[in-house]
Protein backbone atom coordinates (compact mmCIF):
# COMPACT_ATOMS: atom_id res chain seq x y z
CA UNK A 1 24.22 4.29 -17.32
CA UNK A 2 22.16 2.36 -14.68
CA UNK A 3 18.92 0.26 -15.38
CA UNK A 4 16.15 0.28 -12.97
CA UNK A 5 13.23 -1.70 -13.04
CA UNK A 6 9.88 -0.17 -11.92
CA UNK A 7 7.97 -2.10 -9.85
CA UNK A 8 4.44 -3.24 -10.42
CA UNK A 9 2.94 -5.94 -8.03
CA UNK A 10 1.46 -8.08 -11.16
CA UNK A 11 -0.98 -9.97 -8.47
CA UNK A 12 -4.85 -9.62 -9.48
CA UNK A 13 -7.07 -9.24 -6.94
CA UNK A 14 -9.51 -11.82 -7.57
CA UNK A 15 -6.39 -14.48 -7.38
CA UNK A 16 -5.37 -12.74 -3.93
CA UNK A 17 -8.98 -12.77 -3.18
CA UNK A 18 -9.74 -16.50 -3.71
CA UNK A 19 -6.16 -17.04 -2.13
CA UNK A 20 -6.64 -15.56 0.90
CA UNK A 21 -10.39 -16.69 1.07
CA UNK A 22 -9.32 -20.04 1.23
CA UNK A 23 -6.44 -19.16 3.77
CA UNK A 24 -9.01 -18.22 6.03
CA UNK A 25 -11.88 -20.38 5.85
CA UNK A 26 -9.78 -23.90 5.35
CA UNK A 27 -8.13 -24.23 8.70
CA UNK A 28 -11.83 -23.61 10.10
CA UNK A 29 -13.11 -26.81 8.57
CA UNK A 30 -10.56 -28.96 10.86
CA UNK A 31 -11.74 -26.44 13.55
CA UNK A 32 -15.31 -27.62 13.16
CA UNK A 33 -14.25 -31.12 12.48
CA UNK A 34 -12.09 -31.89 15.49
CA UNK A 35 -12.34 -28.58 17.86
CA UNK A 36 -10.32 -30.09 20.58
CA UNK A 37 -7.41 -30.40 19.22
CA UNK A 38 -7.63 -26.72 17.11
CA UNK A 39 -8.08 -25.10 20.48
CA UNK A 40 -4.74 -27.14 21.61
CA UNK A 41 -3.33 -25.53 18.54
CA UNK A 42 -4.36 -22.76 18.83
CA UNK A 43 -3.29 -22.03 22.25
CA UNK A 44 0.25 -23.00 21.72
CA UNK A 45 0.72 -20.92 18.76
CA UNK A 46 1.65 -17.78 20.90
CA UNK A 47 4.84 -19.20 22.36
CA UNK A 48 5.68 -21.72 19.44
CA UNK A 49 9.40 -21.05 18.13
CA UNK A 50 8.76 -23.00 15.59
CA UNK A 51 5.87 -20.03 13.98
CA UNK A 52 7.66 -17.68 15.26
CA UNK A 53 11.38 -18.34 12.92
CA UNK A 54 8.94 -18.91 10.38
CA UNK A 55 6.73 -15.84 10.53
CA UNK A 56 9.63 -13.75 11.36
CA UNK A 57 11.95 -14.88 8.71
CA UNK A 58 8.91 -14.28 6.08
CA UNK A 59 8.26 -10.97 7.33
CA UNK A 60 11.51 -10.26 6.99
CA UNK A 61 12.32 -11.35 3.58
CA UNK A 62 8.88 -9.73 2.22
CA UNK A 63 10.23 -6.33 4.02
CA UNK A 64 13.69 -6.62 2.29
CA UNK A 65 11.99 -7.59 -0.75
CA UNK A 66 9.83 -4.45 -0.41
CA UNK A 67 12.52 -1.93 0.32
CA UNK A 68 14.70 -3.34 -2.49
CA UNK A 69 11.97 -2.61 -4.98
CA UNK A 70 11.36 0.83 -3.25
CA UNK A 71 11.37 4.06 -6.16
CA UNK A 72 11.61 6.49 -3.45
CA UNK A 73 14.82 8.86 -4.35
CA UNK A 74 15.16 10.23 -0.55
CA UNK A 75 16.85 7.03 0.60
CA UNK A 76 18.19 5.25 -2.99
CA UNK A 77 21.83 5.69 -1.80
CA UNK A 78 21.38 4.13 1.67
CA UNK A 79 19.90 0.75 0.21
CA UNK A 80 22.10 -1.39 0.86
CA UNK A 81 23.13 -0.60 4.58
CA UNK A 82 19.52 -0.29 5.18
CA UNK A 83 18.72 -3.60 4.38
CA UNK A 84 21.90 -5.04 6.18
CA UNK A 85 20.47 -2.65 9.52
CA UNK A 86 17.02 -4.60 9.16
CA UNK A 87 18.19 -8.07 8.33
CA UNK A 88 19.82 -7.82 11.53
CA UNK A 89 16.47 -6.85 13.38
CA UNK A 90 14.96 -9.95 11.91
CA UNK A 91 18.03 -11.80 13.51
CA UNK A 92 18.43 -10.46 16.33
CA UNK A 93 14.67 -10.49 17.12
CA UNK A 94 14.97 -14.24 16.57
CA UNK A 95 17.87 -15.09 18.68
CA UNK A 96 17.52 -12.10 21.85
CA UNK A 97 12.85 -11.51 21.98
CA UNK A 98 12.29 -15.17 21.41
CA UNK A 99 8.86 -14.06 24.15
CA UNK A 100 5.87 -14.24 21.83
CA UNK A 101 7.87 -14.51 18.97
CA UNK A 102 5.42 -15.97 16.76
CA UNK A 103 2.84 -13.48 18.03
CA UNK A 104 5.50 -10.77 16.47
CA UNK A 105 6.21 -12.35 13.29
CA UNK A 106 2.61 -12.49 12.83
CA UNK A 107 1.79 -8.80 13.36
CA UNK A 108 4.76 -8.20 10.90
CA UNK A 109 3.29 -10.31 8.51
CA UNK A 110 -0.18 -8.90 8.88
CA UNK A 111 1.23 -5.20 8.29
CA UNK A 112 2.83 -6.47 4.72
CA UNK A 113 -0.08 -8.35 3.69
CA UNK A 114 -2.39 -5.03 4.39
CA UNK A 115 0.27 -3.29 2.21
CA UNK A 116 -0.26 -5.88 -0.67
CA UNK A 117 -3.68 -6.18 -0.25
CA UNK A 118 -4.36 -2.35 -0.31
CA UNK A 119 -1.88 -1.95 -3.14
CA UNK A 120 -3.95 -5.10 -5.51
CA UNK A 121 -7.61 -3.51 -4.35
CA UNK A 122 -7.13 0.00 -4.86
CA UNK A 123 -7.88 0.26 -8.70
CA UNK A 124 -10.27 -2.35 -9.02
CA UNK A 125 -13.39 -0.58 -10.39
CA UNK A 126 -15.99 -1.79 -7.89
CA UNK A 127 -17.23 -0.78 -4.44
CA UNK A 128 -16.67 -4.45 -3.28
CA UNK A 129 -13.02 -3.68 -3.19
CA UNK A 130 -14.16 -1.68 0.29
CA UNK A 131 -14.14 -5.90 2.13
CA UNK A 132 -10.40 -6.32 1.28
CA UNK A 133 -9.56 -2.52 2.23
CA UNK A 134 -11.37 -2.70 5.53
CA UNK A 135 -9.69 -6.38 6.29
CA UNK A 136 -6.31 -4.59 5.56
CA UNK A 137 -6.72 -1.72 7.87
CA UNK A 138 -7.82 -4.20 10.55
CA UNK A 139 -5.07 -6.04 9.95
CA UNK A 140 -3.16 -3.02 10.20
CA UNK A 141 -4.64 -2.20 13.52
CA UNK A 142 -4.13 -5.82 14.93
CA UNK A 143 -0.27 -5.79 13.64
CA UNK A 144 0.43 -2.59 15.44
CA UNK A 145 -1.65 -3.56 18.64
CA UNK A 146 0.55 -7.63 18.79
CA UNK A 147 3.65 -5.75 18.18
CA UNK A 148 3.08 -3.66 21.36
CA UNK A 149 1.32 -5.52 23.81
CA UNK A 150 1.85 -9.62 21.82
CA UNK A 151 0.45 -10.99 24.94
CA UNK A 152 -3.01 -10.23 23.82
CA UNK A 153 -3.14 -12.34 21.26
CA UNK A 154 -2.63 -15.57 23.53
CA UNK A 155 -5.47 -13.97 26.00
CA UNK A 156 -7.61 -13.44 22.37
CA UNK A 157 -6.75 -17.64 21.76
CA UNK A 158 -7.43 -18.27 25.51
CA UNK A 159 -11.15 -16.99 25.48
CA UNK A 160 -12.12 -17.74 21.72
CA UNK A 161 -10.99 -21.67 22.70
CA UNK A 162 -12.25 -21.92 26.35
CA UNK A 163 -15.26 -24.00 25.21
CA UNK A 164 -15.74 -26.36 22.46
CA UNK A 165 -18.53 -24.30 21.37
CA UNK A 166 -16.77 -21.07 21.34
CA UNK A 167 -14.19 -23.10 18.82
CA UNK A 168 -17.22 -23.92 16.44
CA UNK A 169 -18.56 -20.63 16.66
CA UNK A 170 -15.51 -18.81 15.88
CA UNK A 171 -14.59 -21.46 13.01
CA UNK A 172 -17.95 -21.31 11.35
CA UNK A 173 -17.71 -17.23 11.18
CA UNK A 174 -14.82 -17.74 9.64
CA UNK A 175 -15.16 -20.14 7.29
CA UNK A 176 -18.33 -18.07 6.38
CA UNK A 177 -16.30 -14.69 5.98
CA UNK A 178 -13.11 -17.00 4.05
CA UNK A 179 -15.80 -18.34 1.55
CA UNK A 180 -17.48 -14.97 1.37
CA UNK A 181 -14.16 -13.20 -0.16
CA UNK A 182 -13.81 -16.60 -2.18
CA UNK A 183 -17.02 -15.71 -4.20
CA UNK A 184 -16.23 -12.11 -4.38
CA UNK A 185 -12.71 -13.31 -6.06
CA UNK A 186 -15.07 -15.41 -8.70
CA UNK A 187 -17.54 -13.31 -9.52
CA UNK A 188 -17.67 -8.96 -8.73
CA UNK A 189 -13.43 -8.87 -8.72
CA UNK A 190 -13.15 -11.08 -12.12
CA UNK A 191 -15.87 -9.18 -13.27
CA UNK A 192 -14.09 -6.13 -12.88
CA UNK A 193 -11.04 -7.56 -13.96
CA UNK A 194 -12.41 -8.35 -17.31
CA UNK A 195 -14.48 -5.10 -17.90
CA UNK A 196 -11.05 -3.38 -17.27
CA UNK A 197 -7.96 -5.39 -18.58
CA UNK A 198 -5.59 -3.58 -19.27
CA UNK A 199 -6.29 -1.53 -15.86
CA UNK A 200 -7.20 1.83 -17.55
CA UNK A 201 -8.66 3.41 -14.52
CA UNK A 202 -5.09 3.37 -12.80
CA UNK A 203 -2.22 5.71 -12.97
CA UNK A 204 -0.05 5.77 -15.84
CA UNK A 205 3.20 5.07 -13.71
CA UNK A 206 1.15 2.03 -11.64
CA UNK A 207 0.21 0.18 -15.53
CA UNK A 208 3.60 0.25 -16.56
CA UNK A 209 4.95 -2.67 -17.55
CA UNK A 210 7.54 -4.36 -15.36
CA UNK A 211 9.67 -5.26 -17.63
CA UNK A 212 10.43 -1.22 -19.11
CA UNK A 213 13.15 -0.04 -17.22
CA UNK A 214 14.02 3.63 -16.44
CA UNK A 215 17.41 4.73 -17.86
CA UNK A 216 19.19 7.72 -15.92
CA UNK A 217 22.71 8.52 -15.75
């Protein structure tokens, strides 16, 4: 007899709301405090190796993370080998594409954040859930476009710092949008939260708990 564990991401979304509300919108303030030096920042960040074994090694870890807690029965049995094959990508990308590399890591990271952000939104029982959907497909978008042409990004950096003004433009929209999501994670999302706690308006198989495991011989 084998025990496995089903796999429920226990993350609310007005916790990944206010989280990634403030992930946004912080940086911005030291962006509209000292722009100079943000832009400097900012336009290294493309060809930093330092971001990019960071971004990389997350994105890799999340995606082994995520494939290990995968139900799927197609590809149970080639588990382990799989995540061997794309440990080795992460590697490998490290040591052989080290060009853009933290442009790369960041579009992986961006296409596992949509997932989780996608995944905590969907049964949250108010049309405000539609902000952190549409960020997530954009991030999808954006991951999909810096994995294929990761240049872009540093031309993206290049015009949105050119000026000092285009730096306090850009950080003030986004310190507007990061504190925007912040007060949706305070208010409509724990709102919703509460008026639904036990999450009755999702599938049975997405409230189980994570603890019950699923016995099969």
């Amino acid at each position: 007899m084998l025990c496995r564990l089903k796999y429920v991401w226990p993350m609310r979304l007005s916790i990944l709301a206010i989280v990634l509300g403030l992930g946004v919108g912080l940086p911005q303030i030291y962006g509209l405090r000292n722009p100079a030096a943000f832009a400097a920042a900012a336009r290294k960040f493309p060809r930093s190796l330092a971001w990019g074994y960071a971004l990389m090694a997350l994105g890799t870890v999340w995606f082994l993370y995520y494939l290990q807690t995968e139900s799927a029965a197609d590809f149970a049995a080639y588990k382990g080998a799989m995540s061997v094959g794309f440990a080795a990508i992460g590697l490998g990308t490290c040591i052989f594409v080290k060009d853009f590399l933290a442009v790369r890591g960041l579009a992986v990271v961006f296409l596992l954040l949509a997932k989780l952000m996608t995944d905590t939104a969907r049964w949250v029982d108010t049309e405000w859930r539609l902000v952190i959907m549409v960020w997530a497909y954009v991030l999808v978008v954006a991951g999909m476009w810096f994995t294929i042409s990761p240049w872009r990004l540093r031309d993206l950096l290049n015009w949105g710092t050119a000026s000092e003004k285009r730096v306090r433009i850009g950080c003030a929209i986004r310190l507007a949008f990061g504190l925007f999501v912040v007060a949706l994670g305070l208010t409509v999302f724990r709102a919703a939260e509460r008026a639904d706690p036990r999450g009755e308006s999702k599938p049975a198989e997405t409230r189980a708990a994570v603890s019950a495991g699923e016995w099969f011989s």
